[in-house]
N, C-alpha and C. Protein backbone atom coordinates (compact mmCIF):
# COMPACT_ATOMS: atom_id res chain seq x y z
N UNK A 1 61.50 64.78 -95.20
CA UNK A 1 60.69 65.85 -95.76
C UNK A 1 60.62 67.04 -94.79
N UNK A 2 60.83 66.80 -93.36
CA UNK A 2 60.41 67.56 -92.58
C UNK A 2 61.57 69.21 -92.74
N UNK A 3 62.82 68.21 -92.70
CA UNK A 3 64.18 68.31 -92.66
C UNK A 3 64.26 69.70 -93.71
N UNK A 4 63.44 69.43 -94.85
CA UNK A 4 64.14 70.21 -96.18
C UNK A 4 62.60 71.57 -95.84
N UNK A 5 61.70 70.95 -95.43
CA UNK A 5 60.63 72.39 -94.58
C UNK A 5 61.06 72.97 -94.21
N UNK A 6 61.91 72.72 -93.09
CA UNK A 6 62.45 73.33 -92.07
C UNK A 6 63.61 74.54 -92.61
N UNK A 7 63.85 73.90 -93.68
CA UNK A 7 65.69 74.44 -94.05
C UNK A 7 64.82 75.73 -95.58
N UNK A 8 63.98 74.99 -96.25
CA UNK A 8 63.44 76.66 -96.75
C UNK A 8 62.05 77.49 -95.97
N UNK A 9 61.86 76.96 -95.21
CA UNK A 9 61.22 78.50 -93.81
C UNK A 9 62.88 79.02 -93.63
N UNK A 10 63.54 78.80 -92.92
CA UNK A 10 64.82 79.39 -92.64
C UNK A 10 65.24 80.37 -93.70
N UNK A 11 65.11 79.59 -94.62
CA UNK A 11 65.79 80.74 -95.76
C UNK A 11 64.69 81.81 -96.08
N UNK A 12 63.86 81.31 -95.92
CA UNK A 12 62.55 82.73 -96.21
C UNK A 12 62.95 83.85 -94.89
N UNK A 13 63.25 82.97 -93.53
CA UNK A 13 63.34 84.18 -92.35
C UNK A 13 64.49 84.20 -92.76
N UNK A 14 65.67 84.16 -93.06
CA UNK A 14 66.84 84.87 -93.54
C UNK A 14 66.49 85.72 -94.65
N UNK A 15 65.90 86.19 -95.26
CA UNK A 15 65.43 87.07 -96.05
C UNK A 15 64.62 88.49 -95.56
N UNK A 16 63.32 87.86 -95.02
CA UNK A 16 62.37 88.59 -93.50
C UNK A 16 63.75 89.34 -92.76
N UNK A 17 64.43 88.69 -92.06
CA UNK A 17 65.16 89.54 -91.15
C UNK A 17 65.83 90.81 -91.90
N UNK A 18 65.96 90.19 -93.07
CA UNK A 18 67.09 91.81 -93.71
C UNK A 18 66.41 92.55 -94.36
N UNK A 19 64.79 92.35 -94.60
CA UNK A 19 63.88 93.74 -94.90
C UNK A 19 63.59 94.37 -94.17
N UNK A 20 64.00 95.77 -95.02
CA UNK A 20 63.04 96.26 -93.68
C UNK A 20 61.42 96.79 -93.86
N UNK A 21 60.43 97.46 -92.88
CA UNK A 21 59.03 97.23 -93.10
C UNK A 21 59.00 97.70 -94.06
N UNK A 22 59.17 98.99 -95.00
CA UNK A 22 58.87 99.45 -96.19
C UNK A 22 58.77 98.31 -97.07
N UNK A 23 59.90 97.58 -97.03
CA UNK A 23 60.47 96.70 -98.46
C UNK A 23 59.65 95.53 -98.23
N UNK A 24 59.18 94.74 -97.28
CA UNK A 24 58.66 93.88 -96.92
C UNK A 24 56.73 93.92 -97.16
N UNK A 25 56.23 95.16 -97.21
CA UNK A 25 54.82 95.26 -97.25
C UNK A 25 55.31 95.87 -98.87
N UNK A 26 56.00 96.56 -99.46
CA UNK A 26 56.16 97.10 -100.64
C UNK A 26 55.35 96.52 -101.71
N UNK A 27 54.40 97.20 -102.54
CA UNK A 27 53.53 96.26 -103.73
C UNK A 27 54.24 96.42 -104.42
N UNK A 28 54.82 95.35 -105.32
CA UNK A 28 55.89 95.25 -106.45
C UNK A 28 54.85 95.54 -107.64
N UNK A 29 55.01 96.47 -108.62
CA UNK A 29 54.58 96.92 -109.49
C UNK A 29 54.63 95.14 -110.88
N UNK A 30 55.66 94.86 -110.59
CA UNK A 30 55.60 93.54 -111.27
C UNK A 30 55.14 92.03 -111.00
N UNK A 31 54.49 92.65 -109.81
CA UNK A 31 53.67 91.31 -109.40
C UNK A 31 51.57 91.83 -109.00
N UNK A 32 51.75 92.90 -109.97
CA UNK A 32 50.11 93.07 -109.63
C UNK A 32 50.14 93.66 -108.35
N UNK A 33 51.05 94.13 -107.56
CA UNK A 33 50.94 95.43 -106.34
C UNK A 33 50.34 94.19 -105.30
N UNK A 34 51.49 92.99 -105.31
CA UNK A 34 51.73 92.44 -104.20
C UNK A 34 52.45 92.36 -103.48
N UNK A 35 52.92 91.87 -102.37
CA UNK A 35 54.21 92.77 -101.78
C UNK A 35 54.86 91.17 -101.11
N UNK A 36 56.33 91.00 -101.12
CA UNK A 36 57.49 90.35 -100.51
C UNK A 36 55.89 89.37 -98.84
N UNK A 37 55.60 90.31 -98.21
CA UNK A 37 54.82 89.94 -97.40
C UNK A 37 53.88 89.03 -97.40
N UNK A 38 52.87 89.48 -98.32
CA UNK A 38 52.11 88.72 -99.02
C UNK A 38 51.97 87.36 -99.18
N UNK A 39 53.18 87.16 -99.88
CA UNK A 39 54.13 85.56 -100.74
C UNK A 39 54.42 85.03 -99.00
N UNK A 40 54.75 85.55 -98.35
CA UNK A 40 55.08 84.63 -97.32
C UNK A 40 54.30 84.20 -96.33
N UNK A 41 53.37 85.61 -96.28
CA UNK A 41 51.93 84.89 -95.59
C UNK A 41 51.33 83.51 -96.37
N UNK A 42 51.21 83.88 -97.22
CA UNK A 42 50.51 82.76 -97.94
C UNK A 42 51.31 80.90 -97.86
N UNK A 43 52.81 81.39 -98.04
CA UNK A 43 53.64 79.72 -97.78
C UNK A 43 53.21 79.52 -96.37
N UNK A 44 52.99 80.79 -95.45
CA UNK A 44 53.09 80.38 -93.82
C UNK A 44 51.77 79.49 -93.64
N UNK A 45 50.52 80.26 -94.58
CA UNK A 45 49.07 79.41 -94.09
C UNK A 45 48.87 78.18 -94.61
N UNK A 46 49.97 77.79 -95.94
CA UNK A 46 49.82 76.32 -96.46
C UNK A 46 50.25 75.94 -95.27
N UNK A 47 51.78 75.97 -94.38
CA UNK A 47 52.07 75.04 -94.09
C UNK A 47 51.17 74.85 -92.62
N UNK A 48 50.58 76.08 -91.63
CA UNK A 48 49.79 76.05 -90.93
C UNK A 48 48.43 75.30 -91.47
N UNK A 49 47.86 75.13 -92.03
CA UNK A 49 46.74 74.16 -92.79
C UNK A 49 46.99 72.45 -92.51
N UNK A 50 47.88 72.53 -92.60
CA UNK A 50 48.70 70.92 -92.86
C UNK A 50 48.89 70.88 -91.46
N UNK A 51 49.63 71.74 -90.49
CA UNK A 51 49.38 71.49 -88.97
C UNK A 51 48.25 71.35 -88.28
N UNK A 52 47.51 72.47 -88.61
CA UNK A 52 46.44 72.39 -88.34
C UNK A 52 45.16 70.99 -87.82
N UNK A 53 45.25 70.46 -89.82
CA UNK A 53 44.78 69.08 -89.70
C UNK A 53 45.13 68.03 -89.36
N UNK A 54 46.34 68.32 -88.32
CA UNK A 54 46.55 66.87 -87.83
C UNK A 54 45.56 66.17 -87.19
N UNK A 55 45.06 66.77 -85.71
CA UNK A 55 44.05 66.08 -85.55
C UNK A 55 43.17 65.61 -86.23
N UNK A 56 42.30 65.85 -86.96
CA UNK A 56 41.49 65.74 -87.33
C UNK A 56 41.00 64.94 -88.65
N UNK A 57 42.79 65.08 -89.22
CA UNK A 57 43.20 64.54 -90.85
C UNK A 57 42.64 64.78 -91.79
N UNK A 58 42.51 65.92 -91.98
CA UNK A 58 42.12 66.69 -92.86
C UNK A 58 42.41 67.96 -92.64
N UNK A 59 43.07 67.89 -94.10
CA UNK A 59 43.99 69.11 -93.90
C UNK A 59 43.17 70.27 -95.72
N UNK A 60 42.79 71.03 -95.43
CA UNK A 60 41.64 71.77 -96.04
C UNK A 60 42.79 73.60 -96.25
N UNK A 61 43.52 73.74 -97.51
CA UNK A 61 44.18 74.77 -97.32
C UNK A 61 43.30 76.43 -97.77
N UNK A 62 41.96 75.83 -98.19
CA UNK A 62 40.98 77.04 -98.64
C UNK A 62 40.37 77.53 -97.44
N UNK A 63 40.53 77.16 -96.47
CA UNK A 63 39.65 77.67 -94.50
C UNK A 63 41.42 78.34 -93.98
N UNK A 64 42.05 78.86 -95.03
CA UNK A 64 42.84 79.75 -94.60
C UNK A 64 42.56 80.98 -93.42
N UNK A 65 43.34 81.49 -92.74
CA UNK A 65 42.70 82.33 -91.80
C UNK A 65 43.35 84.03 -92.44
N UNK A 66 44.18 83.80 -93.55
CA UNK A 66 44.65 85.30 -94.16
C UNK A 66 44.98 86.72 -93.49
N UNK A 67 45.80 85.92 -92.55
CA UNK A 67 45.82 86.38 -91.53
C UNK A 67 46.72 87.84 -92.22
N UNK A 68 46.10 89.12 -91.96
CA UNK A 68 46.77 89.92 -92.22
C UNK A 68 48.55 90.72 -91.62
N UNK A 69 48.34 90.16 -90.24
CA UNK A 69 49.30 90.82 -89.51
C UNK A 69 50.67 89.88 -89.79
N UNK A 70 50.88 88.62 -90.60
CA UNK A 70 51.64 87.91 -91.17
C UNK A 70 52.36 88.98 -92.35
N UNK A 71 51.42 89.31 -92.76
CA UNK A 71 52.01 89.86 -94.57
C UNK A 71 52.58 91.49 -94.26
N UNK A 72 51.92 92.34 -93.07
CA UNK A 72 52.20 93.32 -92.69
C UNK A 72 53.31 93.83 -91.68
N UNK A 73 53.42 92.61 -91.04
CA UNK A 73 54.65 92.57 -89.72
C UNK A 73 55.64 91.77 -90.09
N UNK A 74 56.83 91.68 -90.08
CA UNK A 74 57.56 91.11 -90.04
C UNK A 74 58.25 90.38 -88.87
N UNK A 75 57.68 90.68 -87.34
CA UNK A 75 58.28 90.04 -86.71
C UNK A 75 56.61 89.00 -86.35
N UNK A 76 55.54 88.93 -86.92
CA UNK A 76 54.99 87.73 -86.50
C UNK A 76 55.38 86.88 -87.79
N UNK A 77 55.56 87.54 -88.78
CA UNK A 77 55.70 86.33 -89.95
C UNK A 77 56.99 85.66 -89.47
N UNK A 78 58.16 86.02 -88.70
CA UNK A 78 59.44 85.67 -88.10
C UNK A 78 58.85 84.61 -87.27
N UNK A 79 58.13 84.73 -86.33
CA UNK A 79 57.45 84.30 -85.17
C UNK A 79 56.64 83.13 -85.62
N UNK A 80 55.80 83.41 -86.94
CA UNK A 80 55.15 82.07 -87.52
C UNK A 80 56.42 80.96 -87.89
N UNK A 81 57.07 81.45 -88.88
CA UNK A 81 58.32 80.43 -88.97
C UNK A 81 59.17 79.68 -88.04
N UNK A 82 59.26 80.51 -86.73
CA UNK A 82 59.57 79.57 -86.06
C UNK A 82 58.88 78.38 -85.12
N UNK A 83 57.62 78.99 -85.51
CA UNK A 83 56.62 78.38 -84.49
C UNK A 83 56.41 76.99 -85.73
N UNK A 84 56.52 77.07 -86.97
CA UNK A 84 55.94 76.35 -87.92
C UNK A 84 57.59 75.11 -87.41
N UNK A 85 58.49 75.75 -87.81
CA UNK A 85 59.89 74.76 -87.87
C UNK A 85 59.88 74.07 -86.56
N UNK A 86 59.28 74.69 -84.82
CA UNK A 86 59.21 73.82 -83.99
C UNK A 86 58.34 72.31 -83.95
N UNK A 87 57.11 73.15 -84.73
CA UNK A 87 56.00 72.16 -84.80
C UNK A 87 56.47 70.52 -85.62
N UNK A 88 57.65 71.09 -86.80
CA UNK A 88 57.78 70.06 -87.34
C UNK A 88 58.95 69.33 -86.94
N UNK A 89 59.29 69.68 -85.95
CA UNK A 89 60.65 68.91 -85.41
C UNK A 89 59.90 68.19 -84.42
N UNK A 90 58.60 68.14 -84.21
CA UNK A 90 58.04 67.56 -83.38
C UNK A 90 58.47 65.93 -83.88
N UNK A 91 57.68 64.84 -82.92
CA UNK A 91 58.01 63.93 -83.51
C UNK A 91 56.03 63.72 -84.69
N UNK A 92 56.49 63.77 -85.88
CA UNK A 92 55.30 63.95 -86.83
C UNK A 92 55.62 62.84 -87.51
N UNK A 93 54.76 62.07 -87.74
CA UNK A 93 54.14 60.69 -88.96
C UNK A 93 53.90 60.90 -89.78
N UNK A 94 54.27 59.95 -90.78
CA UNK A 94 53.45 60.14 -92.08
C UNK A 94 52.39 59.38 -91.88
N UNK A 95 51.21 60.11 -91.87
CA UNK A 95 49.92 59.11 -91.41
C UNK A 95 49.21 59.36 -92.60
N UNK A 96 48.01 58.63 -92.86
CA UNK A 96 46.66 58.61 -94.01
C UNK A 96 45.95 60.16 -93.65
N UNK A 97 45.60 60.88 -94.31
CA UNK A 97 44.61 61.59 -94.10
C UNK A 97 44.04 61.92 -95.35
N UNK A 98 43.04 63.18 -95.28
CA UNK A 98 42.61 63.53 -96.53
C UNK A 98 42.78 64.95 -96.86
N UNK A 99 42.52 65.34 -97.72
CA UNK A 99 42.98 66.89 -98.84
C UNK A 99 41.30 66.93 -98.95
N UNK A 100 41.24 67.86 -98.11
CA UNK A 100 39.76 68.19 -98.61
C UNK A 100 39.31 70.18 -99.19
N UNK A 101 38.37 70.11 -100.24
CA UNK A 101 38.81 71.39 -100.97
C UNK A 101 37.50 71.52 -102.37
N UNK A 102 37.87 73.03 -102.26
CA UNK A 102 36.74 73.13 -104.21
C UNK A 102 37.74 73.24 -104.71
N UNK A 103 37.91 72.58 -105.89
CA UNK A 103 38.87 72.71 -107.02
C UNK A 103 38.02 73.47 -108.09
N UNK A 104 37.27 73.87 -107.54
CA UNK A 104 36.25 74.93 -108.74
C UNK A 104 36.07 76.26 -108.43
N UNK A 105 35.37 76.75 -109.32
CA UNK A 105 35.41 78.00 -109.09
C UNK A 105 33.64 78.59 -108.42
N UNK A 106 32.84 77.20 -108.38
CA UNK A 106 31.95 77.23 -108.29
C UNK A 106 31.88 77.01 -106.78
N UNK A 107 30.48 77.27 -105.79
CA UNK A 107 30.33 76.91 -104.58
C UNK A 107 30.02 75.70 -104.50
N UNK A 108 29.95 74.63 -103.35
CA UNK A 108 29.58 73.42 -103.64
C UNK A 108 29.73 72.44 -104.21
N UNK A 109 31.09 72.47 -104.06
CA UNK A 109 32.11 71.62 -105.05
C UNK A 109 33.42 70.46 -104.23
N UNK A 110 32.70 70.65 -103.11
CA UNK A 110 34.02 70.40 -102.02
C UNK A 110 34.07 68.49 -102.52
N UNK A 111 35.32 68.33 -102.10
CA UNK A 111 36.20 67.15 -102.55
C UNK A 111 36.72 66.72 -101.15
N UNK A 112 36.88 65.42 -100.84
CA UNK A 112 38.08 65.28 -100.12
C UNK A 112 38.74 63.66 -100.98
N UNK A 113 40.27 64.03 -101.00
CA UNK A 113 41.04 63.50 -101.65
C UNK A 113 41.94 62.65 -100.71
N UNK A 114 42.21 61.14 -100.61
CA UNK A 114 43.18 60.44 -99.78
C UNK A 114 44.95 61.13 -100.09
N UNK A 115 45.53 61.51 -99.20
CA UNK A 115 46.95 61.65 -99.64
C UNK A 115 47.44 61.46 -97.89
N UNK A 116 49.14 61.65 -97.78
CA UNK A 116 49.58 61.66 -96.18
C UNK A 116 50.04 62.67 -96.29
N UNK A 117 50.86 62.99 -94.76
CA UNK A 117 50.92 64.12 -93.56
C UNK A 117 52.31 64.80 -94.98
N UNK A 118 53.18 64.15 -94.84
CA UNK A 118 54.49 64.09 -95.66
C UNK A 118 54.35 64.50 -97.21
N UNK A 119 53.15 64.25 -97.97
CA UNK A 119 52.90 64.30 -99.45
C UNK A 119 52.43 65.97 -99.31
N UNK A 120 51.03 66.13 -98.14
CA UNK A 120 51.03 67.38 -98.39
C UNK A 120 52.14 68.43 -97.80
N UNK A 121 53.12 67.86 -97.07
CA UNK A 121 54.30 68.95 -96.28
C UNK A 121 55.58 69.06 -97.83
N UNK A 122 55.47 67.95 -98.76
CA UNK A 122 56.04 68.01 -100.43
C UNK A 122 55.28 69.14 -100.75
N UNK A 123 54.53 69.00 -100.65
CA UNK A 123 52.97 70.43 -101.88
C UNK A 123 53.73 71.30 -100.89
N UNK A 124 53.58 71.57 -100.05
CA UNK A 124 53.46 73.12 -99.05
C UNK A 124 55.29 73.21 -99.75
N UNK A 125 56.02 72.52 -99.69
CA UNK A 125 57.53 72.96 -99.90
C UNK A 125 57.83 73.34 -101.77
N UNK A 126 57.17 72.67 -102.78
CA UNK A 126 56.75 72.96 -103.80
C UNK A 126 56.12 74.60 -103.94
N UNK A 127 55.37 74.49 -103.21
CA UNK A 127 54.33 75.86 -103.52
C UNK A 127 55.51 76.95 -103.05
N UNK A 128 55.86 76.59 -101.88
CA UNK A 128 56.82 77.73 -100.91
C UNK A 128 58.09 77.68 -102.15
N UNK A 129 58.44 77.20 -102.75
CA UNK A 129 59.84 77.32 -103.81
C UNK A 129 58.70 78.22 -105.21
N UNK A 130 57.85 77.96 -105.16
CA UNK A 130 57.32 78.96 -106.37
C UNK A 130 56.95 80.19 -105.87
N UNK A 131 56.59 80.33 -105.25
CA UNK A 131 56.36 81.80 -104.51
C UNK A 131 57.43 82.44 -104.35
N UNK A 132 58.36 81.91 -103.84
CA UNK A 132 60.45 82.28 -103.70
C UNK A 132 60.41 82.95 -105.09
N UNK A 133 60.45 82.57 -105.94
CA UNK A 133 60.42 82.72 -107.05
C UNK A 133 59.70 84.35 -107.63
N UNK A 134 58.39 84.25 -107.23
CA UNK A 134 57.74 85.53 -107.47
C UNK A 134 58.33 86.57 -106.76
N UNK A 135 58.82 86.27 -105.12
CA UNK A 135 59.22 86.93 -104.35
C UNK A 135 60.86 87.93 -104.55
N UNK A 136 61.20 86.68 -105.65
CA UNK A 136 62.31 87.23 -105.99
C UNK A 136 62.30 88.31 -107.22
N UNK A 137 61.13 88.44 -107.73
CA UNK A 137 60.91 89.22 -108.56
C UNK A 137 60.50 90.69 -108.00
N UNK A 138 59.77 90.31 -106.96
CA UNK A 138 59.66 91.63 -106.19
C UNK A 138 60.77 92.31 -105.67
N UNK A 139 62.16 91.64 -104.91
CA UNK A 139 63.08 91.98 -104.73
C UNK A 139 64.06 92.84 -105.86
N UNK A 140 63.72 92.07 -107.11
CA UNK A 140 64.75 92.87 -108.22
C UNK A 140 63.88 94.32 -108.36
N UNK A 141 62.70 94.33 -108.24
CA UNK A 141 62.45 95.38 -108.44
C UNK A 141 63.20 96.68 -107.46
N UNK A 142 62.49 95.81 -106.07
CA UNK A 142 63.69 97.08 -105.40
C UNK A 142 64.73 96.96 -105.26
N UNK A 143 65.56 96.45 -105.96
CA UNK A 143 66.66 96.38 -106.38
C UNK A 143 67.59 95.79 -105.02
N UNK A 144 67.28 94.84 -104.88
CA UNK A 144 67.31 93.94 -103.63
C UNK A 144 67.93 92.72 -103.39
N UNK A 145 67.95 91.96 -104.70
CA UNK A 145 68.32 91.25 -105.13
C UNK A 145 69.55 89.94 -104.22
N UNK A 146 70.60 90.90 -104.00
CA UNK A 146 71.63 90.33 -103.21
C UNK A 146 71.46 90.35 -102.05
N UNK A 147 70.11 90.34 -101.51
CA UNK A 147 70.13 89.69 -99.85
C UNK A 147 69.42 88.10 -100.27
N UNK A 148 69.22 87.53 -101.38
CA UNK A 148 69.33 86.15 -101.93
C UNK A 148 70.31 85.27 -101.87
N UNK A 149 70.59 84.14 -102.25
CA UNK A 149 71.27 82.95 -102.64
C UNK A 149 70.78 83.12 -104.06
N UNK A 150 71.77 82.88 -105.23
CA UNK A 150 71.08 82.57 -106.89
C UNK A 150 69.94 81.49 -106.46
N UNK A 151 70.13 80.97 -105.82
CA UNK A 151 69.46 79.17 -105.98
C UNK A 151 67.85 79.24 -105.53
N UNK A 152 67.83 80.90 -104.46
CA UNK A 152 66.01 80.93 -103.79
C UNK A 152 65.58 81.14 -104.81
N UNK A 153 64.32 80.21 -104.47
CA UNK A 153 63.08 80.25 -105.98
C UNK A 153 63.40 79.12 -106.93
N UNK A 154 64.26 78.52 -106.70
CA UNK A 154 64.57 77.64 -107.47
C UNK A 154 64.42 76.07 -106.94
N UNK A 155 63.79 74.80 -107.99
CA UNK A 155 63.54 73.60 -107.30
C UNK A 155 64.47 73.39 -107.18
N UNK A 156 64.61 72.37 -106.47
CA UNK A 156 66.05 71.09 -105.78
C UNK A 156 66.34 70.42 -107.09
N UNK A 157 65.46 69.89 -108.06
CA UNK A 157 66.13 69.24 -109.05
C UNK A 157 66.59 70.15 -110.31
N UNK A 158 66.21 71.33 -110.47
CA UNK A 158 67.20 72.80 -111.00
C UNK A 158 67.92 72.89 -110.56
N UNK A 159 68.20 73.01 -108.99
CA UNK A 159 70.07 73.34 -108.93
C UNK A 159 70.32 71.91 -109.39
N UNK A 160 69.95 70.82 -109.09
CA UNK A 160 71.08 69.78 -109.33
C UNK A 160 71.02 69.97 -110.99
N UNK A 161 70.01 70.15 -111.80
CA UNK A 161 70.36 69.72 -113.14
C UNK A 161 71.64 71.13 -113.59
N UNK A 162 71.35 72.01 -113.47
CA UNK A 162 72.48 73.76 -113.17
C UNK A 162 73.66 73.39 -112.70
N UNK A 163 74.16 72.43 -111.73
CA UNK A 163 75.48 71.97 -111.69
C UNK A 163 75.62 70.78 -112.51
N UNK A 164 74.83 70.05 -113.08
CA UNK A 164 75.43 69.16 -113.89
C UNK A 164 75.58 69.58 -115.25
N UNK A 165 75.05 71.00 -115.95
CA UNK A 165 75.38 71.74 -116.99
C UNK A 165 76.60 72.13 -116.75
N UNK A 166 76.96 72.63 -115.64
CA UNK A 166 78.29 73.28 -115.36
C UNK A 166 79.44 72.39 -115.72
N UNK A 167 79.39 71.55 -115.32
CA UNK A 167 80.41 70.17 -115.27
C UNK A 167 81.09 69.62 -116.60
């Protein structure tokens, strides 16, 4: 699991590196005047959340820190990715912990849910392939498109089912 983290952060900073700041903070008119930046701050604080709670095992992705200078800079959001891909080459367990969180919209709602280290680093790589996705919508807008792979934004079991249409 760690393995396939590691390999779409990479492809998000292969993307990061070839914007430049305009295009990267840019509010895409087709995403509600959010910008390429944005989408990646946000995959960076899932997967920082999940580091985060190691100690502690509990891993809580709503005590986000939204960190602005992620979505606005491009060389700390560079800098988070690599700091995130070292962390997980660490030697990391799949250990017990808990998902703790409001699933409401209400205050005072907090939950904590049993899941492991590995199930939520699946969610953080899930979420990070749907955001690809939005992100890539921001790109067509600025007409951007081909600093992609067809395949970013797309799950692992879409390309495989997309080559077995082909066939």
């Amino acid at each position: 699991m760690k393995t396939y983290c590691q390999q779409n952060l990479e492809e998000i900073k292969k993307l990061v590196i070839q914007l430049s700041d305009q295009q990267y903070a840019y509010g895409a008119k087709l995403l509600s005047d959010t910008s390429i930046g944005q989408h990646v701050r946000h995959i960076l604080e899932f997967y920082q959340s999940v580091l985060n709670g190691l100690d502690s095992k509990i891993i809580n992705y709503d005590n986000r820190k939204r960190n602005l200078l992620i979505e606005t800079d491009k060389d700390v959001a560079i800098e988070m990715i690599d700091t995130i891909c070292f962390k997980l080459a660490m030697d990391l367990t799949d250990t017990l912990c808990f998902l703790e969180g409001n699933f409401s919209a209400n205050e005072g709602n907090e939950n904590q849910i049993k899941t492991t280290v590995f199930r939520e680093l699946a969610y953080c790589l899930e979420h990070s392939i749907h955001h690809q996705a939005l992100i890539k919508v921001g790109l067509l807008e600025l007409n951007i498109a081909s600093f992609i792979d067809e395949t970013f934004g797309l799950a692992p079991a879409t390309i495989r089912y997309k080559k077995v249409c082909v066939q």
